[in-house]
PDB file of N, CA and C in Angstrom:
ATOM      1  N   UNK A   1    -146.752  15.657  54.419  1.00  0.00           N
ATOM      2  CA  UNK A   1    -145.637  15.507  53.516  1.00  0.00           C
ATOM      3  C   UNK A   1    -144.665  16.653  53.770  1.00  0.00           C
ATOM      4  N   UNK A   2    -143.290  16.268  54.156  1.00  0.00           N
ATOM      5  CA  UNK A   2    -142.520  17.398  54.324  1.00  0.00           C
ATOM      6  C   UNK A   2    -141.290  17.511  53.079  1.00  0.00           C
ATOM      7  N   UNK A   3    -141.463  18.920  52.962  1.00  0.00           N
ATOM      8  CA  UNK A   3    -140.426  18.739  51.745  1.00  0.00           C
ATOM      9  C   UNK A   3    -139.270  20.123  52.025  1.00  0.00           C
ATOM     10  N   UNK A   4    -137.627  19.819  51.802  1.00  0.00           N
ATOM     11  CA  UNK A   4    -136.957  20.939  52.226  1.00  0.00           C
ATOM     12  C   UNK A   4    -136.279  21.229  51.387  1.00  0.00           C
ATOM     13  N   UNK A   5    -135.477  22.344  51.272  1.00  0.00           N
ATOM     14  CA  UNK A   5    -134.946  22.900  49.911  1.00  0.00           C
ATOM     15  C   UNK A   5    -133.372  23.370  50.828  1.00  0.00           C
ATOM     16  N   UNK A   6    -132.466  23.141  50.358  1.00  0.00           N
ATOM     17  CA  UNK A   6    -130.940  23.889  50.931  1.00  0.00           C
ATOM     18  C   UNK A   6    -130.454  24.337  49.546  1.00  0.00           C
ATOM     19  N   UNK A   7    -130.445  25.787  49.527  1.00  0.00           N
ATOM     20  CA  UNK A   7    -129.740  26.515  48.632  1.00  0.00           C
ATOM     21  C   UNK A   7    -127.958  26.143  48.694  1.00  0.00           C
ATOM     22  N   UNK A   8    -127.766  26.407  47.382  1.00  0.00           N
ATOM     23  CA  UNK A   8    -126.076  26.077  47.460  1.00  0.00           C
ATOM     24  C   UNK A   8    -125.853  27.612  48.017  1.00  0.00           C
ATOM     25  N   UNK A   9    -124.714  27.763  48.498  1.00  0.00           N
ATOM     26  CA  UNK A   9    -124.514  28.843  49.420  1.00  0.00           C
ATOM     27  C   UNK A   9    -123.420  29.704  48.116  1.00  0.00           C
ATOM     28  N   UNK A  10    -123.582  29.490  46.681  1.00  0.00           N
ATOM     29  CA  UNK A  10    -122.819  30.343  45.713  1.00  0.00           C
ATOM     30  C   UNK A  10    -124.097  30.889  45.423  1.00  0.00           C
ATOM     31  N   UNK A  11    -123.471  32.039  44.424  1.00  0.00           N
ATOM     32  CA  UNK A  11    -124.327  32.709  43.435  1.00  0.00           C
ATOM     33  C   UNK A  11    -125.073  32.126  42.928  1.00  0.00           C
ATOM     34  N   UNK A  12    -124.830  30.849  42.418  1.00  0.00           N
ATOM     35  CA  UNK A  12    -125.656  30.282  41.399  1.00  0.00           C
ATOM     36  C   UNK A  12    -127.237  30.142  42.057  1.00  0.00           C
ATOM     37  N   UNK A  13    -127.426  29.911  43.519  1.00  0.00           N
ATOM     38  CA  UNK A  13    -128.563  29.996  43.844  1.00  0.00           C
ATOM     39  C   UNK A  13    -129.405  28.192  43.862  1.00  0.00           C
ATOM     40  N   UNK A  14    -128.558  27.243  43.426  1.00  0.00           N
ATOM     41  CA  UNK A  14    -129.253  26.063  42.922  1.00  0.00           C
ATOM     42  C   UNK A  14    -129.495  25.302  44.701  1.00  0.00           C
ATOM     43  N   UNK A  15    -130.864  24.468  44.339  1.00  0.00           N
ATOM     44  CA  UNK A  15    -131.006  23.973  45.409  1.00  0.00           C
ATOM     45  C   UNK A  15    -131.769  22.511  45.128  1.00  0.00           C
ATOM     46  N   UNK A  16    -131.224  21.513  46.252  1.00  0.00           N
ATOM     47  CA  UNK A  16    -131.990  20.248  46.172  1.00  0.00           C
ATOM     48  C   UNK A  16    -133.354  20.250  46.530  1.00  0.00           C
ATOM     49  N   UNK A  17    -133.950  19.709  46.335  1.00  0.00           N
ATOM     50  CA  UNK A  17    -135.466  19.617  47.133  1.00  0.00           C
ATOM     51  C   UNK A  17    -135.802  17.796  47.626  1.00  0.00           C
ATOM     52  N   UNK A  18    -135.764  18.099  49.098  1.00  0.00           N
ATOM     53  CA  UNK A  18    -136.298  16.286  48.850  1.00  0.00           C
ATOM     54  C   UNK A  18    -137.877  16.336  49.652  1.00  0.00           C
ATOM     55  N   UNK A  19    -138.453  15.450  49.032  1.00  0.00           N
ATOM     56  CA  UNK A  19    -139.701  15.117  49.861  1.00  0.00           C
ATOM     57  C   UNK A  19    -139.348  13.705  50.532  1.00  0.00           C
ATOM     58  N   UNK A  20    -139.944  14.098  51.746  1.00  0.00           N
ATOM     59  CA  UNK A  20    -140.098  12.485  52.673  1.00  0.00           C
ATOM     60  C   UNK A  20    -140.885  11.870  52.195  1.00  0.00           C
ATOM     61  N   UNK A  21    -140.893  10.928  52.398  1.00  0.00           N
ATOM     62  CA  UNK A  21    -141.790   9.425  52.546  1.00  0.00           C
ATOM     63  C   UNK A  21    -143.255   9.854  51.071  1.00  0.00           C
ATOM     64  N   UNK A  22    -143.096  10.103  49.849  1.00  0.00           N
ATOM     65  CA  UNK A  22    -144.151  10.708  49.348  1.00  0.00           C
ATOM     66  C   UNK A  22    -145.357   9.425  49.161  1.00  0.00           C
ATOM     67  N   UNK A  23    -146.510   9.616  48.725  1.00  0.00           N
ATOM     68  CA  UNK A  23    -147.640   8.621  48.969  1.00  0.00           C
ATOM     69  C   UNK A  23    -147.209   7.421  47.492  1.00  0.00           C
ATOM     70  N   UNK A  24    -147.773   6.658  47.768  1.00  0.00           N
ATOM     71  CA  UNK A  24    -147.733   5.738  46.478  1.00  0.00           C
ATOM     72  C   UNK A  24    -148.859   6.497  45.728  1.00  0.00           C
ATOM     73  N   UNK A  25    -149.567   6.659  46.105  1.00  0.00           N
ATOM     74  CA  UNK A  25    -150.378   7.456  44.839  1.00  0.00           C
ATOM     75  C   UNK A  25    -149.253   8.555  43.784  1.00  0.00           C
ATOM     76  N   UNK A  26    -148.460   9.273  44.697  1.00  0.00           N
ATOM     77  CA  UNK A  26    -147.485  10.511  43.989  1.00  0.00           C
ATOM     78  C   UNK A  26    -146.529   9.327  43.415  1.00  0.00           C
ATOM     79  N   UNK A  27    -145.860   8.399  43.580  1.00  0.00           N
ATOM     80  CA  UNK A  27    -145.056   7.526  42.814  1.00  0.00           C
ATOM     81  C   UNK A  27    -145.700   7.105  41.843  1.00  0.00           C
ATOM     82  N   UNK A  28    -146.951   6.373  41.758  1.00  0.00           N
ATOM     83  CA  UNK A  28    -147.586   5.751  40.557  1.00  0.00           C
ATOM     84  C   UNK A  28    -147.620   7.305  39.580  1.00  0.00           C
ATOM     85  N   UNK A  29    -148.283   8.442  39.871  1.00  0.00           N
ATOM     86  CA  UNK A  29    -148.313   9.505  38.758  1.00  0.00           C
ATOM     87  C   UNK A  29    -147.440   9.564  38.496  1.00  0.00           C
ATOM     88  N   UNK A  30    -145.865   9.505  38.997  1.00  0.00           N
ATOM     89  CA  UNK A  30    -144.751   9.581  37.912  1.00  0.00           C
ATOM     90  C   UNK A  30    -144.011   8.708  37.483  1.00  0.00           C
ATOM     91  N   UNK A  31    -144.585   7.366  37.874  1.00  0.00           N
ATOM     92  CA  UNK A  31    -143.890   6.708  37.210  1.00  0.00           C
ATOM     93  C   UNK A  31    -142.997   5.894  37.527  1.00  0.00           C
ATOM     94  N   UNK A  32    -142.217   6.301  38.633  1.00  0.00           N
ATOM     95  CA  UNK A  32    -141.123   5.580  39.252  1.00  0.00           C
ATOM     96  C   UNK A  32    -140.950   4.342  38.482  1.00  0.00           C
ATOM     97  N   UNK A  33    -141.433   3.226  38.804  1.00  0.00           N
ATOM     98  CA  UNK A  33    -141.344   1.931  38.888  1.00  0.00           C
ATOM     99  C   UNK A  33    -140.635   2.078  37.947  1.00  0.00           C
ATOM    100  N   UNK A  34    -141.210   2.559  36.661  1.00  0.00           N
ATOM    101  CA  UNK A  34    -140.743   2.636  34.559  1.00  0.00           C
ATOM    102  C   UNK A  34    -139.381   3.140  34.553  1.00  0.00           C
ATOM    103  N   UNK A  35    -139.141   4.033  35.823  1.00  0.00           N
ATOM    104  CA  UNK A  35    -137.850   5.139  35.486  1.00  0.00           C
ATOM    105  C   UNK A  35    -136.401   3.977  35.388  1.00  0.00           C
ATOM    106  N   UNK A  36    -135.191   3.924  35.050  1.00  0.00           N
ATOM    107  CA  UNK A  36    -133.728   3.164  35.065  1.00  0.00           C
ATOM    108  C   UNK A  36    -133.455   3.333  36.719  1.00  0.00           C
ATOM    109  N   UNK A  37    -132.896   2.244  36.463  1.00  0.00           N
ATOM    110  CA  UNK A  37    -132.239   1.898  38.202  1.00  0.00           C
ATOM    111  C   UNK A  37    -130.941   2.512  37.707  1.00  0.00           C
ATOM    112  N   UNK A  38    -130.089   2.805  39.249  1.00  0.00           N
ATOM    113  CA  UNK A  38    -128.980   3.159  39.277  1.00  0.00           C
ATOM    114  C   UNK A  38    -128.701   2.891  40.873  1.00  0.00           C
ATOM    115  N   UNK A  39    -127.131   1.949  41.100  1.00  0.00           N
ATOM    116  CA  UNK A  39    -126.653   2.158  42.747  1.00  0.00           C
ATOM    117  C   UNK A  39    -125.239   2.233  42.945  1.00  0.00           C
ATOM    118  N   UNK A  40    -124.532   2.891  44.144  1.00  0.00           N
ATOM    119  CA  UNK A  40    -123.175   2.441  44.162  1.00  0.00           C
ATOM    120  C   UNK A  40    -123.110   2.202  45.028  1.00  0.00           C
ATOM    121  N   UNK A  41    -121.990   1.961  45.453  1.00  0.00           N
ATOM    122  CA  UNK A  41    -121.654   1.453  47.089  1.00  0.00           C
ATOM    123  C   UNK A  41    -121.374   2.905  47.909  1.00  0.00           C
ATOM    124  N   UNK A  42    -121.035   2.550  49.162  1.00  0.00           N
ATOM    125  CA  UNK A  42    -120.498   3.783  50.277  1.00  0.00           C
ATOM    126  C   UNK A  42    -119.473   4.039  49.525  1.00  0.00           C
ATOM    127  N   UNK A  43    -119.194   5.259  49.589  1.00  0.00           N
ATOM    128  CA  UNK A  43    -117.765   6.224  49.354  1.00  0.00           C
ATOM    129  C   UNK A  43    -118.377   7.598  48.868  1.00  0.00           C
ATOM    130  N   UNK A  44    -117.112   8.389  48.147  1.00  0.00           N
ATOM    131  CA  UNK A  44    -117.021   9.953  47.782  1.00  0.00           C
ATOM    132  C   UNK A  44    -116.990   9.804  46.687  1.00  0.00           C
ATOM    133  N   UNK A  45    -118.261  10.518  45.768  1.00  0.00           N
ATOM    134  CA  UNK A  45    -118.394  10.651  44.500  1.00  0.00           C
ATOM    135  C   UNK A  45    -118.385  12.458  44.141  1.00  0.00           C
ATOM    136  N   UNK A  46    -117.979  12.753  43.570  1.00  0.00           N
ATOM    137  CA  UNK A  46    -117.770  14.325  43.066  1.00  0.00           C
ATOM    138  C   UNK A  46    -119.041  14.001  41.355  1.00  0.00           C
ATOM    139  N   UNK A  47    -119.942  14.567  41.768  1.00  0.00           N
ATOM    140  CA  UNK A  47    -120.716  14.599  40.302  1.00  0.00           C
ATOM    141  C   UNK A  47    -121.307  15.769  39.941  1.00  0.00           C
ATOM    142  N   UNK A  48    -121.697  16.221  38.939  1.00  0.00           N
ATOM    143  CA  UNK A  48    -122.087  17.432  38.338  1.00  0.00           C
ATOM    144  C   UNK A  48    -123.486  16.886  37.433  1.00  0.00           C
ATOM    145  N   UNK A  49    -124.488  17.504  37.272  1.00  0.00           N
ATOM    146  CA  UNK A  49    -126.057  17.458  36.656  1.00  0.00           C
ATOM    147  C   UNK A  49    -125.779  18.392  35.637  1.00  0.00           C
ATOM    148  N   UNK A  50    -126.228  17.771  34.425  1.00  0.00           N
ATOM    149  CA  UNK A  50    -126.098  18.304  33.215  1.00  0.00           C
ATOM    150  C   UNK A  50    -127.297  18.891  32.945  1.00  0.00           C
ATOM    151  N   UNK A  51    -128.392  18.021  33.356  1.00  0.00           N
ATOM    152  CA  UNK A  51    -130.043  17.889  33.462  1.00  0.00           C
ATOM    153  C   UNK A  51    -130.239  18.057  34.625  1.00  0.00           C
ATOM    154  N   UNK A  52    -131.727  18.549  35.060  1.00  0.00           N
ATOM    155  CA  UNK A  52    -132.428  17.989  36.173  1.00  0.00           C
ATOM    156  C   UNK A  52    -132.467  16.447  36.503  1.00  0.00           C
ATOM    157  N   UNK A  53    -132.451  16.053  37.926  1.00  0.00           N
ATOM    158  CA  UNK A  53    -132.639  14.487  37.735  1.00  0.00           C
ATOM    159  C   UNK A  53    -133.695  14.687  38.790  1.00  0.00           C
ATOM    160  N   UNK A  54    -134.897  14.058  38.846  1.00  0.00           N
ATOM    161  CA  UNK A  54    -135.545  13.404  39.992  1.00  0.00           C
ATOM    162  C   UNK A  54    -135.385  12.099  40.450  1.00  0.00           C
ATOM    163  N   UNK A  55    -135.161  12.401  41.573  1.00  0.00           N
ATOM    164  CA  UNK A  55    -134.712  10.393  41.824  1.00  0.00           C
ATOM    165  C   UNK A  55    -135.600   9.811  43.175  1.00  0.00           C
ATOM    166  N   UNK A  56    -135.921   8.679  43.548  1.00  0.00           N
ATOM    167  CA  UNK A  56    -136.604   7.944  44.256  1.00  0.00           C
ATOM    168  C   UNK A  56    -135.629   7.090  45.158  1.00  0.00           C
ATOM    169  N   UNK A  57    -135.112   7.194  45.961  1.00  0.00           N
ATOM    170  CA  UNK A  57    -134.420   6.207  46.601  1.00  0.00           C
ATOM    171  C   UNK A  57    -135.085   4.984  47.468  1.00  0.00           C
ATOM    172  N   UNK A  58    -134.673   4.328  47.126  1.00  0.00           N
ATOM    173  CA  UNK A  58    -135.091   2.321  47.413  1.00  0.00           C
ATOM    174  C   UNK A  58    -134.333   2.086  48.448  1.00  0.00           C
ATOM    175  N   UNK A  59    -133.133   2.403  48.281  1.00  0.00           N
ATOM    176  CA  UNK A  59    -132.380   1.923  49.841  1.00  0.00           C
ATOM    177  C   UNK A  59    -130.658   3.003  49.738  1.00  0.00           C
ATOM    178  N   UNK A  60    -130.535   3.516  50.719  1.00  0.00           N
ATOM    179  CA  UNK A  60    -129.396   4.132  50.649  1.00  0.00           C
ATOM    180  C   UNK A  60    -129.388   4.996  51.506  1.00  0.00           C
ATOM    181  N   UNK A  61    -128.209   5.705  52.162  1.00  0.00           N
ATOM    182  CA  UNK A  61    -127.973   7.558  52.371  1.00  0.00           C
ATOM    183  C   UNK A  61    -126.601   8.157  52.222  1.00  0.00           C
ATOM    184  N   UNK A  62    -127.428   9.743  51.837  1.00  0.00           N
ATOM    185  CA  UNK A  62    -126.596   9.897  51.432  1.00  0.00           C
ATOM    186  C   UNK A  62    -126.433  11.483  51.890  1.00  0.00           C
ATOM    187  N   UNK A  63    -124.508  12.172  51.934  1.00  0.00           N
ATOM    188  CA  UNK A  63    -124.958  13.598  52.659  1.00  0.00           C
ATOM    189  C   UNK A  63    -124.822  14.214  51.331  1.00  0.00           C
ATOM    190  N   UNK A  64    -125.289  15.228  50.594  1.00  0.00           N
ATOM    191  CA  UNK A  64    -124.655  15.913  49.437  1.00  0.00           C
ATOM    192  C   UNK A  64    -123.977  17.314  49.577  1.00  0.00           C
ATOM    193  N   UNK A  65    -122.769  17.561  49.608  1.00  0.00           N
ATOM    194  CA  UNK A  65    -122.435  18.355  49.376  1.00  0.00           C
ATOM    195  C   UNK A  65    -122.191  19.419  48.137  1.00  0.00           C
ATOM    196  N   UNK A  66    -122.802  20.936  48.050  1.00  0.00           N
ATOM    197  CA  UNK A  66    -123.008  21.595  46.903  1.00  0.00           C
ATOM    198  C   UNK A  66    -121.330  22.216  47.078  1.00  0.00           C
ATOM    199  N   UNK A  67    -120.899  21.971  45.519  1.00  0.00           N
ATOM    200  CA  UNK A  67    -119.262  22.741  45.688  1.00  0.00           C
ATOM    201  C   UNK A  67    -119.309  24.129  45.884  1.00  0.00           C
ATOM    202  N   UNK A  68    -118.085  24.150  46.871  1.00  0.00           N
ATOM    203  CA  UNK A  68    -117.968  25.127  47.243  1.00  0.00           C
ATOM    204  C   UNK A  68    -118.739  25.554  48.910  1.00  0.00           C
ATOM    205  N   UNK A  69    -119.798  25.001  49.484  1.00  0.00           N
ATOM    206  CA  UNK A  69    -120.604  25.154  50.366  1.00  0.00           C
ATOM    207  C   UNK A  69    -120.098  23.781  51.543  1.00  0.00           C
ATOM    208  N   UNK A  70    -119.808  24.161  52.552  1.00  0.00           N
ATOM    209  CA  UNK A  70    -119.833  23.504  53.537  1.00  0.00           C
ATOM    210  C   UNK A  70    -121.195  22.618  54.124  1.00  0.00           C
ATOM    211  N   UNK A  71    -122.337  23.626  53.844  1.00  0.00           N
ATOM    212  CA  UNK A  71    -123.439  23.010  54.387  1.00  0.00           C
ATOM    213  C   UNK A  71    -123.777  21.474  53.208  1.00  0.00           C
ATOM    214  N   UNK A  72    -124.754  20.701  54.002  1.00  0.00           N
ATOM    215  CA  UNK A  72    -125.170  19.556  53.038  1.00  0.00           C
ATOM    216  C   UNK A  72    -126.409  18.922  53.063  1.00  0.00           C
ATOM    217  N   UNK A  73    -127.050  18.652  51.940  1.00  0.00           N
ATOM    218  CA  UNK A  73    -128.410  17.976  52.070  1.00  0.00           C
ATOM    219  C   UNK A  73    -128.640  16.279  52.266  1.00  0.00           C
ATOM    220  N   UNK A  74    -128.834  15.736  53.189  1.00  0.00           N
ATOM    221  CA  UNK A  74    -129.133  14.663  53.741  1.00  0.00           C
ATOM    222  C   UNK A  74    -130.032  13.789  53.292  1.00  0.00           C
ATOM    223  N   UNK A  75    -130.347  12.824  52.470  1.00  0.00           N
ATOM    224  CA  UNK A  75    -131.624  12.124  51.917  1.00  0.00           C
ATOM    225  C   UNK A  75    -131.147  10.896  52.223  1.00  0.00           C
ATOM    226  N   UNK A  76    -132.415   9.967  52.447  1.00  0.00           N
ATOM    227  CA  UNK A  76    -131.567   8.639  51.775  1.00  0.00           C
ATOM    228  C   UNK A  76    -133.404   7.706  51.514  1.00  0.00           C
ATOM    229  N   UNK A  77    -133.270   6.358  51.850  1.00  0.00           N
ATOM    230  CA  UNK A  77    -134.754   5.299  51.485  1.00  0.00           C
ATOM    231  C   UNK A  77    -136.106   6.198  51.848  1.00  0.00           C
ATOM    232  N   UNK A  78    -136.561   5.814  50.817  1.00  0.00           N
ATOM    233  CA  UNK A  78    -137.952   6.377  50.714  1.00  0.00           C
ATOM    234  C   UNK A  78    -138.229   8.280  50.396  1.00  0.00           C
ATOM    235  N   UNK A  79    -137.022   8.937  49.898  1.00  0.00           N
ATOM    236  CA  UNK A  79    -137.066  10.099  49.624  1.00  0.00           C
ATOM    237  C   UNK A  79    -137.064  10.050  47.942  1.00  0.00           C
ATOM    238  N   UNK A  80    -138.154  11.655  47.991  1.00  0.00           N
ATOM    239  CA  UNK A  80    -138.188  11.752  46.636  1.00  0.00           C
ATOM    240  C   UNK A  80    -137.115  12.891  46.556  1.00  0.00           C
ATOM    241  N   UNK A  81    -136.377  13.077  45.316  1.00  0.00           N
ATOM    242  CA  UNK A  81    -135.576  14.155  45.414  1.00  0.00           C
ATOM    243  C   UNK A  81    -135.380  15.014  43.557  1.00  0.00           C
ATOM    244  N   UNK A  82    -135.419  15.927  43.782  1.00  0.00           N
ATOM    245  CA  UNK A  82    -134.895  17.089  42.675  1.00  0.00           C
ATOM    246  C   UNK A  82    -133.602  17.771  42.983  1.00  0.00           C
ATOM    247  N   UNK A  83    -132.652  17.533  41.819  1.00  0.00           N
ATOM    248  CA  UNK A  83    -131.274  17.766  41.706  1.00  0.00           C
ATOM    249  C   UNK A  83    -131.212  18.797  40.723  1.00  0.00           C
ATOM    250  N   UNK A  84    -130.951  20.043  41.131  1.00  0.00           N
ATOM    251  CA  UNK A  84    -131.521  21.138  39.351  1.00  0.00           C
ATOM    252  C   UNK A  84    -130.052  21.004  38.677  1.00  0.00           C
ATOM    253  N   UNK A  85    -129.915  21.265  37.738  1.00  0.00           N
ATOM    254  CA  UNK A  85    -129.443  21.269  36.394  1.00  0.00           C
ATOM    255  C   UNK A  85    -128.059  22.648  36.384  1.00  0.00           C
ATOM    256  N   UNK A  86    -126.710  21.896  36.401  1.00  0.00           N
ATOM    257  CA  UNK A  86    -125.904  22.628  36.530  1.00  0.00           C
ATOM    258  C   UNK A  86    -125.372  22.411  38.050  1.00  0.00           C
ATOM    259  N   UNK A  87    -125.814  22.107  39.220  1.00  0.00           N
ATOM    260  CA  UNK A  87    -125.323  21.391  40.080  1.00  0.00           C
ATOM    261  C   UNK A  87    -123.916  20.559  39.873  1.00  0.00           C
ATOM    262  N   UNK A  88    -122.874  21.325  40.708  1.00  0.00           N
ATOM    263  CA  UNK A  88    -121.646  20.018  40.847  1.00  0.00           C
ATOM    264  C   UNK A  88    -121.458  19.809  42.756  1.00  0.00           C
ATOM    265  N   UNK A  89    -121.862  19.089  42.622  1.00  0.00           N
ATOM    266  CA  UNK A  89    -121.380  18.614  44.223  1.00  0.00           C
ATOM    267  C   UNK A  89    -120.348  16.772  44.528  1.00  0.00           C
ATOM    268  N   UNK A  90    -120.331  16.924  45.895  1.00  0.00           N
ATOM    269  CA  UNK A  90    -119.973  15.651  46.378  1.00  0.00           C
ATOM    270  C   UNK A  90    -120.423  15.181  46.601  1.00  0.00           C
ATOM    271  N   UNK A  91    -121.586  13.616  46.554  1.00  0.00           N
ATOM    272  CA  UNK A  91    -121.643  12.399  47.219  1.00  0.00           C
ATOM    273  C   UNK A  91    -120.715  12.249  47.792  1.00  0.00           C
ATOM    274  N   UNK A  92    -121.274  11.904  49.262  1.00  0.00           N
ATOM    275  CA  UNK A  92    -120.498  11.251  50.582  1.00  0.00           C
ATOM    276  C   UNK A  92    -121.730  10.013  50.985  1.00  0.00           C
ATOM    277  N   UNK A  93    -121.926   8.927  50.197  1.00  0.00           N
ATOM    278  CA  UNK A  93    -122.050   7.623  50.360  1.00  0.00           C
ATOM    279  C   UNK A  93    -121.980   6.907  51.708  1.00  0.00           C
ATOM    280  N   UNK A  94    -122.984   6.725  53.037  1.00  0.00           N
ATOM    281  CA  UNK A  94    -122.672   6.318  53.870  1.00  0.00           C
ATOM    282  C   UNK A  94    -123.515   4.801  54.092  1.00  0.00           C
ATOM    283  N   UNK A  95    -124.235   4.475  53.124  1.00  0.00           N
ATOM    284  CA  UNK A  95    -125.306   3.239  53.114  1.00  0.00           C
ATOM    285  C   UNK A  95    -125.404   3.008  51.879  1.00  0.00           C
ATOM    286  N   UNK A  96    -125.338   2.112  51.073  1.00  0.00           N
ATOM    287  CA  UNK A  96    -125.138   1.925  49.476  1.00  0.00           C
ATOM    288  C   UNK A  96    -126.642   2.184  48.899  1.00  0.00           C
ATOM    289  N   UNK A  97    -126.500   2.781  48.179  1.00  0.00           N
ATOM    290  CA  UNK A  97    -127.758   4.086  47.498  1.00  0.00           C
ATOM    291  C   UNK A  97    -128.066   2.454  45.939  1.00  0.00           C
ATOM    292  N   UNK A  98    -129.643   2.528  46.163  1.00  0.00           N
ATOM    293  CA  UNK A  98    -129.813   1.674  45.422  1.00  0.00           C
ATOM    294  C   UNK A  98    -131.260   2.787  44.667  1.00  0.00           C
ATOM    295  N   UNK A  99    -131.908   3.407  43.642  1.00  0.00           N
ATOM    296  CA  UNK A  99    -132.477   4.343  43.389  1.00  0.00           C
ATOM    297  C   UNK A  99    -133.032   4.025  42.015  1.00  0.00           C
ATOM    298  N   UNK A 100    -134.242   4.526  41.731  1.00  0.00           N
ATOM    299  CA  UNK A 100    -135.128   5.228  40.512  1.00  0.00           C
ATOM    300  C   UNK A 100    -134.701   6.596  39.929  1.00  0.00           C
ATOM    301  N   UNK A 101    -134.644   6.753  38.885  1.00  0.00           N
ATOM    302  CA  UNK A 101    -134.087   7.908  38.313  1.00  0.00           C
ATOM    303  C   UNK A 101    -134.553   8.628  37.181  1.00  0.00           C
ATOM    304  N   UNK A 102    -134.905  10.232  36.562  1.00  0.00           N
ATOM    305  CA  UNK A 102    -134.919  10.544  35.599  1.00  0.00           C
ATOM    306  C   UNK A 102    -134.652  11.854  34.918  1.00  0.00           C
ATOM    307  N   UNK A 103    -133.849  11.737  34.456  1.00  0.00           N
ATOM    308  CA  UNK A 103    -133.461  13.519  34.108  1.00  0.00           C
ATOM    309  C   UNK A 103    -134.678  14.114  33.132  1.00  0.00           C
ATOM    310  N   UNK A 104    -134.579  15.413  33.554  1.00  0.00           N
ATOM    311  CA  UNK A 104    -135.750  16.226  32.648  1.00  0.00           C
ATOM    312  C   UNK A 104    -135.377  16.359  31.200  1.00  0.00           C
ATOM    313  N   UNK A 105    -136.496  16.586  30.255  1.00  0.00           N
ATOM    314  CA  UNK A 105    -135.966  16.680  29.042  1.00  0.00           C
ATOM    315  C   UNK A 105    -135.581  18.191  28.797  1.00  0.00           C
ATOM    316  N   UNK A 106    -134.586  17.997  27.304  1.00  0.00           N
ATOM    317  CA  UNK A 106    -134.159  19.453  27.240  1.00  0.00           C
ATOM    318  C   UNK A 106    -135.500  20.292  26.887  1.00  0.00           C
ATOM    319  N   UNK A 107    -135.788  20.867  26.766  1.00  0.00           N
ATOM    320  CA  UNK A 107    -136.846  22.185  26.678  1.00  0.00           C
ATOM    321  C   UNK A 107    -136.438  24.041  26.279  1.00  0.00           C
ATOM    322  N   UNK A 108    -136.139  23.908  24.822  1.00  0.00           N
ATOM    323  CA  UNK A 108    -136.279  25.542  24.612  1.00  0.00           C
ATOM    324  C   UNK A 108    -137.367  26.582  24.891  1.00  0.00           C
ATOM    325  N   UNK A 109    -137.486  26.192  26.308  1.00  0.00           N
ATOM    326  CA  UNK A 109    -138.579  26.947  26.831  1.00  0.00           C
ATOM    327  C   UNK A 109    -138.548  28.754  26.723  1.00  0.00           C
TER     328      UNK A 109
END
């Protein structure tokens, strides 16, 4: 199982994490199947994470750009992925992203 992390290249320090291809055993423990669908087509989306989201992609790719950072994280079908919380980047949409989804709950940890 390979899993990679690209720091946003600001202060803030935030980074994606995707795992490849994870086992159906790791999908059934969380759930996937239960989580809300969400897809769009190809294009440039500018979005910002209010929450953590973990997401499962079904069919899609996609490059993400963290604002401000030139560099970009690459995922698309069959990746598991963590988006941390406070993240604003670009979707650049090159295969229409069809996905499982779930933001973390709030927590006064």
């Amino acid at each position: 199982m390979a899993t990679t992390s690209t720091p946003d290249s600001s202060s803030s320090g935030l980074s994606i994490t995707v795992e490849n291809n994870p086992s159906d055993s790791r999908l059934s423990e969380l759930g996937i199947k239960s989580w809300p669908k969400w897809g769009c087509p190809p294009g440039k989306y500018l979005l910002k994470f209010d929450a953590e989201e973990t997401c499962y992609l079904l069919k899609g790719k996609v490059k993400v750009y963290p604002k401000g950072s030139s560099e970009f994280v690459e995922f698309g079908a069959g990746d598991l992925v963590t988006i941390p919380q406070g993240l604003s980047c670009t979707w650049d949409v090159s295969v229409a992203i069809d996905k499982h989804y779930k933001f973390a709950a709030s927590s006064a940890s």
